[in-house]
N, C-alpha and C. Protein backbone atom coordinates (compact mmCIF):
# COMPACT_ATOMS: atom_id res chain seq x y z
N UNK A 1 0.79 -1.20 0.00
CA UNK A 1 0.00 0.00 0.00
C UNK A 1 0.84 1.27 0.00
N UNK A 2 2.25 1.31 0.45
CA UNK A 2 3.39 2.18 0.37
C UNK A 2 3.51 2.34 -1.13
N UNK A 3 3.48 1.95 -1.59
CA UNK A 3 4.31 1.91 -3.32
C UNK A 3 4.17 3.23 -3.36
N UNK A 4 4.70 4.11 -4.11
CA UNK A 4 4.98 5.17 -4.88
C UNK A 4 5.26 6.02 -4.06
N UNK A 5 4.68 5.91 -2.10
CA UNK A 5 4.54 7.12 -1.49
C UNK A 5 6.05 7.71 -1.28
N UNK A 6 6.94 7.35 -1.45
CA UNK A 6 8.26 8.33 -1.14
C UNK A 6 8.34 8.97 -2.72
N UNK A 7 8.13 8.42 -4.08
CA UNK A 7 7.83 9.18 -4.69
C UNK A 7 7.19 11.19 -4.54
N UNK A 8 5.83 10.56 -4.24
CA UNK A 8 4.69 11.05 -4.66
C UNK A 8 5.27 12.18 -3.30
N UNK A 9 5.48 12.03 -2.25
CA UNK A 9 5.81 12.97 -0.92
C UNK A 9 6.94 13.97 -1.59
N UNK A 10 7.98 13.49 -2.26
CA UNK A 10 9.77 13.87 -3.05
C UNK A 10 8.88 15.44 -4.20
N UNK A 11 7.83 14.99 -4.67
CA UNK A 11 6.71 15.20 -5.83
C UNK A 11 5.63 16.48 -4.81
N UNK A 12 5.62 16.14 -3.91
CA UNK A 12 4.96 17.29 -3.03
C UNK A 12 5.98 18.34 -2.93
N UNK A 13 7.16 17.76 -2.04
CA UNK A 13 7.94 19.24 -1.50
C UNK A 13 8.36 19.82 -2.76
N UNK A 14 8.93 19.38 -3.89
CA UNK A 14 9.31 19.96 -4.92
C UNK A 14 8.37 21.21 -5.74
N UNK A 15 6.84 20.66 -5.21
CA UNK A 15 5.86 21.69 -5.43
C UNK A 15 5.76 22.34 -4.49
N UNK A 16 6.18 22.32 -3.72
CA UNK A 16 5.83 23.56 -2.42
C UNK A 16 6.96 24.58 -3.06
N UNK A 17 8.36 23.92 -2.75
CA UNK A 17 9.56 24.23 -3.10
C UNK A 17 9.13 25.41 -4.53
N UNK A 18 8.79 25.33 -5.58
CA UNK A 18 8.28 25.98 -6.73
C UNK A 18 7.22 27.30 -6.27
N UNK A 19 6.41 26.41 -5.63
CA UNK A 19 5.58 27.60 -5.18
C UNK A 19 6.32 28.92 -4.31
N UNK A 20 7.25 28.58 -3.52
CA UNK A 20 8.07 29.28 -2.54
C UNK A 20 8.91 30.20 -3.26
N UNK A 21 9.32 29.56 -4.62
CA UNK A 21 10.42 30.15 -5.15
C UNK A 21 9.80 31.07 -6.38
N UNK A 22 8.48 31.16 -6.62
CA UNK A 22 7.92 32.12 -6.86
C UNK A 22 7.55 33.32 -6.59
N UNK A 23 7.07 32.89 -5.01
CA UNK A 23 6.85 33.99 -3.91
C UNK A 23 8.22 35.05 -4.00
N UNK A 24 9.40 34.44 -3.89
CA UNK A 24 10.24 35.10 -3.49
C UNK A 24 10.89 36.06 -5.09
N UNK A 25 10.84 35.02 -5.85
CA UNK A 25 11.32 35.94 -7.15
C UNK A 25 10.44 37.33 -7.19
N UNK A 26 8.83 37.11 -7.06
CA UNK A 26 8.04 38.12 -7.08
C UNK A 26 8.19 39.28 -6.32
N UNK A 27 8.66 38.91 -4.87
CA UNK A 27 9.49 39.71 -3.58
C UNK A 27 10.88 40.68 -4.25
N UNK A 28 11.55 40.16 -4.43
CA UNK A 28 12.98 40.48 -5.75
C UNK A 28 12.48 41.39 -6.91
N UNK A 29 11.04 40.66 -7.16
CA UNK A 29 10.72 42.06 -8.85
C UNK A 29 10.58 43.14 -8.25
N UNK A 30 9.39 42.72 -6.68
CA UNK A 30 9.22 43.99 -6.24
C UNK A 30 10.06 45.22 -5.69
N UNK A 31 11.54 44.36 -5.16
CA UNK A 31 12.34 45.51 -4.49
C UNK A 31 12.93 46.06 -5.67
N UNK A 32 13.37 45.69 -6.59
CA UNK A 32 13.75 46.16 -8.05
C UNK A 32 13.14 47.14 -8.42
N UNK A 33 11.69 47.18 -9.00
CA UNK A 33 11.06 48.21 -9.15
C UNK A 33 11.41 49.28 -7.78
N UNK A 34 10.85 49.41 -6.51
CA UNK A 34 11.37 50.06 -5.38
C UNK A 34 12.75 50.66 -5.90
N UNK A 35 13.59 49.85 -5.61
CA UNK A 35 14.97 50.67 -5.74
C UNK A 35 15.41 51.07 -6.71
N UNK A 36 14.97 50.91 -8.25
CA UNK A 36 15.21 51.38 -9.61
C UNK A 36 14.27 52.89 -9.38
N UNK A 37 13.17 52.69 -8.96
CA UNK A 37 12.20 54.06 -9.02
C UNK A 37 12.82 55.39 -8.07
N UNK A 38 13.51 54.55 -6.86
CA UNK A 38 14.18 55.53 -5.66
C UNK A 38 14.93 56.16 -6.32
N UNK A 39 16.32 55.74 -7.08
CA UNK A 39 17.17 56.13 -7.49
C UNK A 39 17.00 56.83 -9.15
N UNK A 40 15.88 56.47 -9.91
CA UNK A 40 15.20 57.75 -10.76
C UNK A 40 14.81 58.60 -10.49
N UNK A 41 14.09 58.83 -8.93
CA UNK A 41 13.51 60.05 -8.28
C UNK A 41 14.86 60.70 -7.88
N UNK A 42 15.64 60.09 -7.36
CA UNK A 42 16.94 60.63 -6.93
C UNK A 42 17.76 61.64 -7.86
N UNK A 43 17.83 60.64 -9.15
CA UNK A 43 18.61 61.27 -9.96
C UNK A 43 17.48 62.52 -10.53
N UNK A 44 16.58 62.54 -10.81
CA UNK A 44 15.76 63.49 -11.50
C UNK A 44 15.92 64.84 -10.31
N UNK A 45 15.93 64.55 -9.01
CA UNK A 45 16.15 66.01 -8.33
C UNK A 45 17.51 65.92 -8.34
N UNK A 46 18.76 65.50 -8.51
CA UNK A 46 19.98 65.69 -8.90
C UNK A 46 20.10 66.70 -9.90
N UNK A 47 19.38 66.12 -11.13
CA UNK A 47 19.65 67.03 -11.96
C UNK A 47 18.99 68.66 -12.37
N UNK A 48 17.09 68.65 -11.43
CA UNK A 48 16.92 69.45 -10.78
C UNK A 48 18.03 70.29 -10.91
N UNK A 49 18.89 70.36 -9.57
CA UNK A 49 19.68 71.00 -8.83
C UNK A 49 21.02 71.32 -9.30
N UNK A 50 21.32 70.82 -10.30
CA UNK A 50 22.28 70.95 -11.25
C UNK A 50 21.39 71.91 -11.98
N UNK A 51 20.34 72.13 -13.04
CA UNK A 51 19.80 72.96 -13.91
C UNK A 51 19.00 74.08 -12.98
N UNK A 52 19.51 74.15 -11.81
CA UNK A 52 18.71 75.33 -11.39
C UNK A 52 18.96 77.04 -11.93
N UNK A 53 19.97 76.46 -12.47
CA UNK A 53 20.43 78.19 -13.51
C UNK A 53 21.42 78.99 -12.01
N UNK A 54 22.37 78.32 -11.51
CA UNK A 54 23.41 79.09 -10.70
C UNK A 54 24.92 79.65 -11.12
N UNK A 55 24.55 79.26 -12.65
CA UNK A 55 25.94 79.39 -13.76
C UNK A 55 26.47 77.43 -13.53
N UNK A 56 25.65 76.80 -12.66
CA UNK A 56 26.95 75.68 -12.92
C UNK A 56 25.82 74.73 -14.01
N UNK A 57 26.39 74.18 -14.54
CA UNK A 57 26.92 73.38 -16.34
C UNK A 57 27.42 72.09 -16.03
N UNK A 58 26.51 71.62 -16.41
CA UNK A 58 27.17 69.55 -16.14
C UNK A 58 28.19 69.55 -17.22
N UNK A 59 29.37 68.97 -17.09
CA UNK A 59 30.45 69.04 -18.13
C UNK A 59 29.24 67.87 -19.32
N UNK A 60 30.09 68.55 -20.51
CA UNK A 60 29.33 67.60 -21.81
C UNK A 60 29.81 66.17 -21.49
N UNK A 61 31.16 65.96 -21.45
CA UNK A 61 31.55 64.38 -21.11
C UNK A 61 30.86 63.41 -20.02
N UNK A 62 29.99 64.00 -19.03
CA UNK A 62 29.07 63.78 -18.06
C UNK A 62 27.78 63.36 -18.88
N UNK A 63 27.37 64.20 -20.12
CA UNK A 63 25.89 63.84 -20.58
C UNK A 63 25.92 62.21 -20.71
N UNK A 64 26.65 61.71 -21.09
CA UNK A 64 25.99 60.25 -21.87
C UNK A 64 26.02 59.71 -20.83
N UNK A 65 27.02 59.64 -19.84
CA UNK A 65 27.11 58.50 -19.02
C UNK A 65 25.44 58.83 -18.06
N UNK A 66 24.84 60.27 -18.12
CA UNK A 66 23.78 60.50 -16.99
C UNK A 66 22.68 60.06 -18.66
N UNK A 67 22.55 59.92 -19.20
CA UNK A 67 21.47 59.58 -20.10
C UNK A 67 21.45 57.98 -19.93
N UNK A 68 22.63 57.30 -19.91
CA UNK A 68 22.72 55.91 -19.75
C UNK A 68 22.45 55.26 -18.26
N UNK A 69 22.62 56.39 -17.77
CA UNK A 69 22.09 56.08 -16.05
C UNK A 69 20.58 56.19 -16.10
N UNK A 70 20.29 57.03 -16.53
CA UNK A 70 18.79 57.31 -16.51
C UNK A 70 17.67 55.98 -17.47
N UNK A 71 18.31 55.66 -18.15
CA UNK A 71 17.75 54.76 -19.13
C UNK A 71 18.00 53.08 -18.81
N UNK A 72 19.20 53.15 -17.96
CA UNK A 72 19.51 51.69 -17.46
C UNK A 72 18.45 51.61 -15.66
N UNK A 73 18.33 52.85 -14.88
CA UNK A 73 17.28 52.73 -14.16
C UNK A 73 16.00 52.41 -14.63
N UNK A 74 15.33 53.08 -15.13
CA UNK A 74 14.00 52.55 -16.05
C UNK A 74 14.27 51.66 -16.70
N UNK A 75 15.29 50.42 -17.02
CA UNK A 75 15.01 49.47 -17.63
C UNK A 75 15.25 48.49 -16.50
N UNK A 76 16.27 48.04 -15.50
CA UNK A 76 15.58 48.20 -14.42
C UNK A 76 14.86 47.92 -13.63
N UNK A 77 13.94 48.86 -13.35
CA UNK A 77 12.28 48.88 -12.87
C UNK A 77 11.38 47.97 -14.19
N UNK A 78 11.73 48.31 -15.22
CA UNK A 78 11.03 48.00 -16.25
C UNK A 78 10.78 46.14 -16.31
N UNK A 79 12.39 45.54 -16.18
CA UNK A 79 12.62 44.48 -16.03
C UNK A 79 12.01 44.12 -14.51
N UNK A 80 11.58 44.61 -13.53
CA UNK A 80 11.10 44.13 -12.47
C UNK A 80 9.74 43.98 -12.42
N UNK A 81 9.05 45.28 -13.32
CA UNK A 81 7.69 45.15 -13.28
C UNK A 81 7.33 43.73 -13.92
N UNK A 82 8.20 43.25 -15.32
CA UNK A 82 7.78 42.46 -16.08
C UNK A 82 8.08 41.05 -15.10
N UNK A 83 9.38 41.02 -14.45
CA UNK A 83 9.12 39.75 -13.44
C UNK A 83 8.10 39.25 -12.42
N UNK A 84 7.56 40.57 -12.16
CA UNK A 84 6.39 40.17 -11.30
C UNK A 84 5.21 40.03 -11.86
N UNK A 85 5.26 39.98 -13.27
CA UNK A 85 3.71 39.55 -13.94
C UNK A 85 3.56 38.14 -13.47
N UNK A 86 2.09 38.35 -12.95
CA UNK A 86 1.50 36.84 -12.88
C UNK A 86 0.88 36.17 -14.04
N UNK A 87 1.83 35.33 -14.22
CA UNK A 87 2.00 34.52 -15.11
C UNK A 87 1.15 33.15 -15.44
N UNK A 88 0.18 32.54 -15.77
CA UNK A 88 -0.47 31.56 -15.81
C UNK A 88 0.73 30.11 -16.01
N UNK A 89 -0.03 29.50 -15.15
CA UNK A 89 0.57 28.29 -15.11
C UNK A 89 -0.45 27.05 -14.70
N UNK A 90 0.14 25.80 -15.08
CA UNK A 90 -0.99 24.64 -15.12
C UNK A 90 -0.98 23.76 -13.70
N UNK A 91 -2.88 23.92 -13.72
CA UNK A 91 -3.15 23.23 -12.71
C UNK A 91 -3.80 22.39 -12.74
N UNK A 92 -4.41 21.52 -11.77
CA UNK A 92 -5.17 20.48 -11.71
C UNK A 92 -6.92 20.97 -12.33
N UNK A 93 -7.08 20.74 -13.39
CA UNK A 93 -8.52 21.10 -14.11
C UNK A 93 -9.39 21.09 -12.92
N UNK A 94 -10.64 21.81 -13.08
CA UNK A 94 -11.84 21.59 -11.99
C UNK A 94 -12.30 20.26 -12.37
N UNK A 95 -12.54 19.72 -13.82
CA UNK A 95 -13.35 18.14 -13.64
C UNK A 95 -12.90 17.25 -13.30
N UNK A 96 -11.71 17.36 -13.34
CA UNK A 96 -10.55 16.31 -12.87
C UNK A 96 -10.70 16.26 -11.03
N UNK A 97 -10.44 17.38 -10.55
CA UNK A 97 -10.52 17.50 -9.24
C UNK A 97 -12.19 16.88 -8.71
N UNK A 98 -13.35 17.32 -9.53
CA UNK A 98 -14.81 16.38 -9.41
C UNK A 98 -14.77 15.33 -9.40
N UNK A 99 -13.98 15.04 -10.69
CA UNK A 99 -14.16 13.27 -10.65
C UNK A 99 -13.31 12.50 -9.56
N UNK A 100 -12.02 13.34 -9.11
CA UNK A 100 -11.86 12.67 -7.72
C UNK A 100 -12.47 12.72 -6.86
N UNK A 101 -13.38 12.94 -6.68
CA UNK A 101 -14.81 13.06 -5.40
C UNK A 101 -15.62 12.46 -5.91
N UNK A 102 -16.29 12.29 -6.91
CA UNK A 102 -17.22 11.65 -7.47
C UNK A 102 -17.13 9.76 -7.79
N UNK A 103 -16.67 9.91 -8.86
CA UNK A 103 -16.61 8.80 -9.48
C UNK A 103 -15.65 7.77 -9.53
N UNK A 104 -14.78 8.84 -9.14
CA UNK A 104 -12.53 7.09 -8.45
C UNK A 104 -12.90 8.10 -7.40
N UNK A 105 -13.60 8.36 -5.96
CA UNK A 105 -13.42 8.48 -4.88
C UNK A 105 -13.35 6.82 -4.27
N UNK A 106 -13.42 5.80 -4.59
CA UNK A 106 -13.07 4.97 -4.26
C UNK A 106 -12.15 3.71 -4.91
N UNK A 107 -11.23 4.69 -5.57
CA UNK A 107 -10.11 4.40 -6.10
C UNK A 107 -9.12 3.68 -5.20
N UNK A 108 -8.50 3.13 -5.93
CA UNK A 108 -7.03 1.96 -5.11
C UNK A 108 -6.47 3.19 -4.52
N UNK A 109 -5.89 3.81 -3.43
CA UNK A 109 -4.96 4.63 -2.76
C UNK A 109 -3.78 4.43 -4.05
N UNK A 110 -3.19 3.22 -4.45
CA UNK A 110 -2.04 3.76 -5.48
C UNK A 110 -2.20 4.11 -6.32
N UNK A 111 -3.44 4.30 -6.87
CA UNK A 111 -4.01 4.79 -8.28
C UNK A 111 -3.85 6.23 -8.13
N UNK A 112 -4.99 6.56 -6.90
CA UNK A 112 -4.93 7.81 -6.45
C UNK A 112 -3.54 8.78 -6.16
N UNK A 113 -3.26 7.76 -5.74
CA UNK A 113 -1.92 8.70 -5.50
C UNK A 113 -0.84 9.00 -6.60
N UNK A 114 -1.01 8.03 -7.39
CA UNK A 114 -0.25 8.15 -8.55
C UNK A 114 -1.31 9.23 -9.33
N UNK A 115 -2.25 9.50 -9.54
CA UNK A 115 -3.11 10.25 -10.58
C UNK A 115 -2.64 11.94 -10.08
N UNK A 116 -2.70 11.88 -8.62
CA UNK A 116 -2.61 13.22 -7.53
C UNK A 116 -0.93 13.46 -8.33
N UNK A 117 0.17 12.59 -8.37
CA UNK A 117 1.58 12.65 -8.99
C UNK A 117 1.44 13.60 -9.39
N UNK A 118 0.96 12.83 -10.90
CA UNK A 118 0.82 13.22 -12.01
C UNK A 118 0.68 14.64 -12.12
N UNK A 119 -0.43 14.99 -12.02
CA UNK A 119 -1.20 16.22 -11.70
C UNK A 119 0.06 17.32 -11.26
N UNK A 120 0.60 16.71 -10.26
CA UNK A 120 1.75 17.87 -9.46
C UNK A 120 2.51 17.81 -10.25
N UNK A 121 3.46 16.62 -11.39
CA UNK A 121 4.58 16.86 -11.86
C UNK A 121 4.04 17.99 -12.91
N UNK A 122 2.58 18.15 -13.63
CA UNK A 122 1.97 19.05 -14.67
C UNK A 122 2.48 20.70 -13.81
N UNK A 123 1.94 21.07 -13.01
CA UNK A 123 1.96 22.13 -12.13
C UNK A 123 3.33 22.53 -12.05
N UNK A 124 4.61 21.39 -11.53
CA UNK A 124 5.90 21.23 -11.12
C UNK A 124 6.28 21.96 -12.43
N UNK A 125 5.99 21.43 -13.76
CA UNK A 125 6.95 21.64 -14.72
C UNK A 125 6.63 22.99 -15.40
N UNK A 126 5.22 23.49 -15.34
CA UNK A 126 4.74 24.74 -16.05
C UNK A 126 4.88 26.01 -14.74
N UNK A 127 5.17 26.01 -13.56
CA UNK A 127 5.82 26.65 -12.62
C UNK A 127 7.19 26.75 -12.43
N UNK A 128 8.09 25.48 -12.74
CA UNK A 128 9.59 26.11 -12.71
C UNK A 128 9.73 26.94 -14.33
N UNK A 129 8.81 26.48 -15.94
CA UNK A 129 8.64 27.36 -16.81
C UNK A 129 9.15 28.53 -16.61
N UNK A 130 7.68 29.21 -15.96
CA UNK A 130 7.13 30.05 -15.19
C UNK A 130 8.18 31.32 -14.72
N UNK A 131 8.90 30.28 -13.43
CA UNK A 131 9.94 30.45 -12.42
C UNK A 131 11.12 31.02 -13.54
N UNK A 132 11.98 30.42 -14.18
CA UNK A 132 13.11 30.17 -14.93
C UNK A 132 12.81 31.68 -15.80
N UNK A 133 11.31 32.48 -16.26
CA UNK A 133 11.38 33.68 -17.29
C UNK A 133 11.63 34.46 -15.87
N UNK A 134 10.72 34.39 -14.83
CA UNK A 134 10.68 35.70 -13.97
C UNK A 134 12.72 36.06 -13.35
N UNK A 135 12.98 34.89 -13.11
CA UNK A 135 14.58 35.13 -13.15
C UNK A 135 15.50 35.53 -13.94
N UNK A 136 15.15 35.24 -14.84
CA UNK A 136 15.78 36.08 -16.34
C UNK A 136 15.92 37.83 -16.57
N UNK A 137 14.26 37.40 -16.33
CA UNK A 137 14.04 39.04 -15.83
C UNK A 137 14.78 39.56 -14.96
N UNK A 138 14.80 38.98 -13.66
CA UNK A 138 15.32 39.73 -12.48
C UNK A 138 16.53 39.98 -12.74
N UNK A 139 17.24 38.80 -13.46
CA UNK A 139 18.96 39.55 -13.53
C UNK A 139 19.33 40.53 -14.94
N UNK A 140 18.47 39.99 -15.83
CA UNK A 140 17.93 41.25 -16.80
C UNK A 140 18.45 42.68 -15.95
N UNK A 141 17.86 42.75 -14.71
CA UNK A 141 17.51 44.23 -14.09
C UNK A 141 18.24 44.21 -13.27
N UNK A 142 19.03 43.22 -12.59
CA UNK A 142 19.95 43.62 -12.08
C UNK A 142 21.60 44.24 -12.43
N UNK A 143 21.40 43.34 -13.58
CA UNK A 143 22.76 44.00 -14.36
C UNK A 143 22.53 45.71 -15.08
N UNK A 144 21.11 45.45 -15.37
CA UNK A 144 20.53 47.27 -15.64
C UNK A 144 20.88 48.46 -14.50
N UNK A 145 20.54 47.44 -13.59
CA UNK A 145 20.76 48.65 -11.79
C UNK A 145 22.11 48.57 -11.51
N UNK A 146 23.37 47.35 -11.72
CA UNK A 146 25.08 47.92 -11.97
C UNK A 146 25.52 48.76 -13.54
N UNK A 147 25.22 48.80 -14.34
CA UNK A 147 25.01 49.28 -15.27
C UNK A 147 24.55 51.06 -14.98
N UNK A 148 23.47 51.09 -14.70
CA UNK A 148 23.53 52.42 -14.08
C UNK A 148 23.95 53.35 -12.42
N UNK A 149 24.86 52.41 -12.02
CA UNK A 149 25.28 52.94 -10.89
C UNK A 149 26.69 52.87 -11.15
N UNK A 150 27.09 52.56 -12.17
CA UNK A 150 28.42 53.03 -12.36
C UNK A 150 28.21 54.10 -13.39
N UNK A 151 27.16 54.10 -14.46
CA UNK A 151 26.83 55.40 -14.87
C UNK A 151 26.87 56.52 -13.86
N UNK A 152 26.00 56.35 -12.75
CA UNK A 152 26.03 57.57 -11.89
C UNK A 152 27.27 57.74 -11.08
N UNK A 153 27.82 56.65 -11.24
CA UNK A 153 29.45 57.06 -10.37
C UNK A 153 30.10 57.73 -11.67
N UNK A 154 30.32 57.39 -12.97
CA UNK A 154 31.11 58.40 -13.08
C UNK A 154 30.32 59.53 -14.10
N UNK A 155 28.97 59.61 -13.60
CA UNK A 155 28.98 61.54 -13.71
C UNK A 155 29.46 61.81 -12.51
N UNK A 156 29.18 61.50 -11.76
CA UNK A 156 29.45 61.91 -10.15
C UNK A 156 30.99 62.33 -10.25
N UNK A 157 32.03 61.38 -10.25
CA UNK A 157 33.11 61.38 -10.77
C UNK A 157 33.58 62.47 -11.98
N UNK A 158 33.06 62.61 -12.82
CA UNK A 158 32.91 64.03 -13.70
C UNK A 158 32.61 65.30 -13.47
N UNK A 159 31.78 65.34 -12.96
CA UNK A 159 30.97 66.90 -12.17
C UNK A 159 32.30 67.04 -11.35
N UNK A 160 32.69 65.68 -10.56
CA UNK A 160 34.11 66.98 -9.05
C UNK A 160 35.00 66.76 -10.07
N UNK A 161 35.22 65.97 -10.77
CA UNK A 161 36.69 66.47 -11.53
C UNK A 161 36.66 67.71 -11.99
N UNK A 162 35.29 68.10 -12.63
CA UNK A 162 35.56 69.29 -13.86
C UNK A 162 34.72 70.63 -13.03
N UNK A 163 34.69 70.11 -11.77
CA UNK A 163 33.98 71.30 -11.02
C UNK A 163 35.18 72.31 -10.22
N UNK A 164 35.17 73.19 -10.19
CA UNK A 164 36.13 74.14 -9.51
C UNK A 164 35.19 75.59 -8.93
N UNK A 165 35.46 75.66 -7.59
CA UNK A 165 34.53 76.79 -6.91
C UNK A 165 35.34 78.42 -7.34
N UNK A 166 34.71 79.14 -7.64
CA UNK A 166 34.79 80.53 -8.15
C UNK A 166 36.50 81.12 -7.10
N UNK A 167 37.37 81.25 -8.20
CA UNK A 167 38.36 81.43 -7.87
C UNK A 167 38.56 83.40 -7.43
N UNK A 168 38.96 82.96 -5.62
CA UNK A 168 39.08 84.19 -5.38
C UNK A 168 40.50 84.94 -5.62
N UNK A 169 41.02 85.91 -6.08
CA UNK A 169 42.45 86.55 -6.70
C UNK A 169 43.62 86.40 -5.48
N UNK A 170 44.47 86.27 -5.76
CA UNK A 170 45.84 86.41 -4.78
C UNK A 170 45.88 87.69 -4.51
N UNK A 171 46.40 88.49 -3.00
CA UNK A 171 46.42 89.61 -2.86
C UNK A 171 47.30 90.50 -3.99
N UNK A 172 48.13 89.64 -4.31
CA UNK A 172 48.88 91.06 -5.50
C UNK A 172 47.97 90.83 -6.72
N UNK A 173 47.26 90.16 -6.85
CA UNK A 173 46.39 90.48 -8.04
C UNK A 173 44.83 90.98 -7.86
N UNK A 174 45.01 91.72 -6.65
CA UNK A 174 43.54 92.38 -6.81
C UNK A 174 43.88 94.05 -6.70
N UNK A 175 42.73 94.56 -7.20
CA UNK A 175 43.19 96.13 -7.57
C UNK A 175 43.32 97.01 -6.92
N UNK A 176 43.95 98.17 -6.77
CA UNK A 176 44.39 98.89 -5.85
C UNK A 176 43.04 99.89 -5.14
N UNK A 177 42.91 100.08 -4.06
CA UNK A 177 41.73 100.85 -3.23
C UNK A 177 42.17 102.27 -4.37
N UNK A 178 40.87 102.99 -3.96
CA UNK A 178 41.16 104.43 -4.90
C UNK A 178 41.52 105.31 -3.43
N UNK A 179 42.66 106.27 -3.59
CA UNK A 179 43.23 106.91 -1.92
C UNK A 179 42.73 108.66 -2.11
N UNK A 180 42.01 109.04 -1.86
CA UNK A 180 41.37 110.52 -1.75
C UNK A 180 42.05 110.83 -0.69
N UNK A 181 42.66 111.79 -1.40
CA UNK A 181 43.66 113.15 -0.41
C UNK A 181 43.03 114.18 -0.43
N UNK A 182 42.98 114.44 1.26
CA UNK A 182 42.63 115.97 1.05
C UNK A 182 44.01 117.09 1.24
N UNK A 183 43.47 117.98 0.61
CA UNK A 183 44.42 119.15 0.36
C UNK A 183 43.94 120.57 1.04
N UNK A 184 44.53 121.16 1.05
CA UNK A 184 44.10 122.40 1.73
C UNK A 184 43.75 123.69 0.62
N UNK A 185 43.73 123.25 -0.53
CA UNK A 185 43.27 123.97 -1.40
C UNK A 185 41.94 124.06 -1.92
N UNK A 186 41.79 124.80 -2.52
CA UNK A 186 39.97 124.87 -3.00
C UNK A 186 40.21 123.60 -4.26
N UNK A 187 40.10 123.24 -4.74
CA UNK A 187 40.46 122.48 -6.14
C UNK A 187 39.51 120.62 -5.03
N UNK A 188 39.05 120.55 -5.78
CA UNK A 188 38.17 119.39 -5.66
C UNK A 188 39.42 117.92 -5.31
N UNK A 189 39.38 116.89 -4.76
CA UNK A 189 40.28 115.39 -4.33
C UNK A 189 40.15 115.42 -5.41
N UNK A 190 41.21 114.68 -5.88
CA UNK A 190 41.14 113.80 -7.46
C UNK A 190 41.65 112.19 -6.34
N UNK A 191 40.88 111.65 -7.34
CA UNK A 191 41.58 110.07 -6.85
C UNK A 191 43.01 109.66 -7.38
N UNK A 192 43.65 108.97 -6.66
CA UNK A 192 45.11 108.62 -6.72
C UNK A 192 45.00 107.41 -7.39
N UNK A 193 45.23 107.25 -8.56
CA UNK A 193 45.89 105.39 -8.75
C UNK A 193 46.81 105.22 -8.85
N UNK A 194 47.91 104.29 -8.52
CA UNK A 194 48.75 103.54 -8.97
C UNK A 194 49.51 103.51 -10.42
């Protein structure tokens, strides 16, 4: 009356196991999107604050790498949204599940249990499917989110190289005060220069 059951049990956890590892990929799309969207909001008031019109100018050698940052975040998120699509996958039909109540409810236990297998290896194999695109995706987007964080390291890296704060003059190079003498004559100060 044992026959198949270490099978058919091996055939359970492997479906739990699938189910679990769905949950969690979906968990993973979600922080993806999260942290791809943080760091687009981020960068968009970055650059804000750069274009606020204070005279400072993102060096041109800075543009591509911040266009490729910006475009590898939204792809990304993009790649996360698409991992967390719920995805159809195969289950045990409703008549199938009837006719085990109905009509083989008094089926041999090894029949049954072998039919119940079955059923799970269907589920097992169109869920790791399933499983195997949403991971694709995820590293899809993860290599998108290193991809643009070394974009943003080197604008970051660009802006302080090519940034320099408003240079104040050395004392011998700033201009001489104007020196008004007074005189004891009627005749108006003239200013003195140098």
């Amino acid at each position: 009356m044992n026959q198949g059951l270490v099978y058919a049990t091996f055939i359970e956890v492997e479906l739990k196991s699938e189910r679990e590892r769905r949950t969690y990929l979906d968990s993973r799309g979600a922080s993806l999107v999260t942290t791809s969207g943080s760091l687009v909001t981020l960068l968009a008031a970055v650059g804000a604050f750069v274009m606020r019109g204070d005279g400072y100018t993102l060096p041109a050698l800075a543009r591509f790498p911040l266009l490729l940052t910006l475009f590898s975040f939204v792809a990304a998120a993009a790649f996360g949204v698409t991992a967390t699509w719920m995805h159809k996958h195969q289950v045990a039909d409703v008549r199938d599940l009837n006719n085990m109540r109905t009509s083989h409810w008094k089926d041999d236990p090894i029949d049954s249990r072998s039919v119940v297998t079955e059923l799970n290896v269907g589920t097992i194999g169109s869920l790791r499917r399933r499983n195997n695109r949403k991971a694709s995706w995820l590293l899809a987007g993860l290599i998108a989110q290193v991809i643009a964080l070394f974009g943003l390291a080197s604008v970051i890296g660009i802006a302080v190289w090519a940034w320099s704060p408003t240079a104040v003059p050395a004392p011998s190079q700033m201009p001489s005060p104007v020196v008004v003498r007074s005189s004891t004559s009627t005749s108006s100060p003239t200013p003195h220069t140098p």
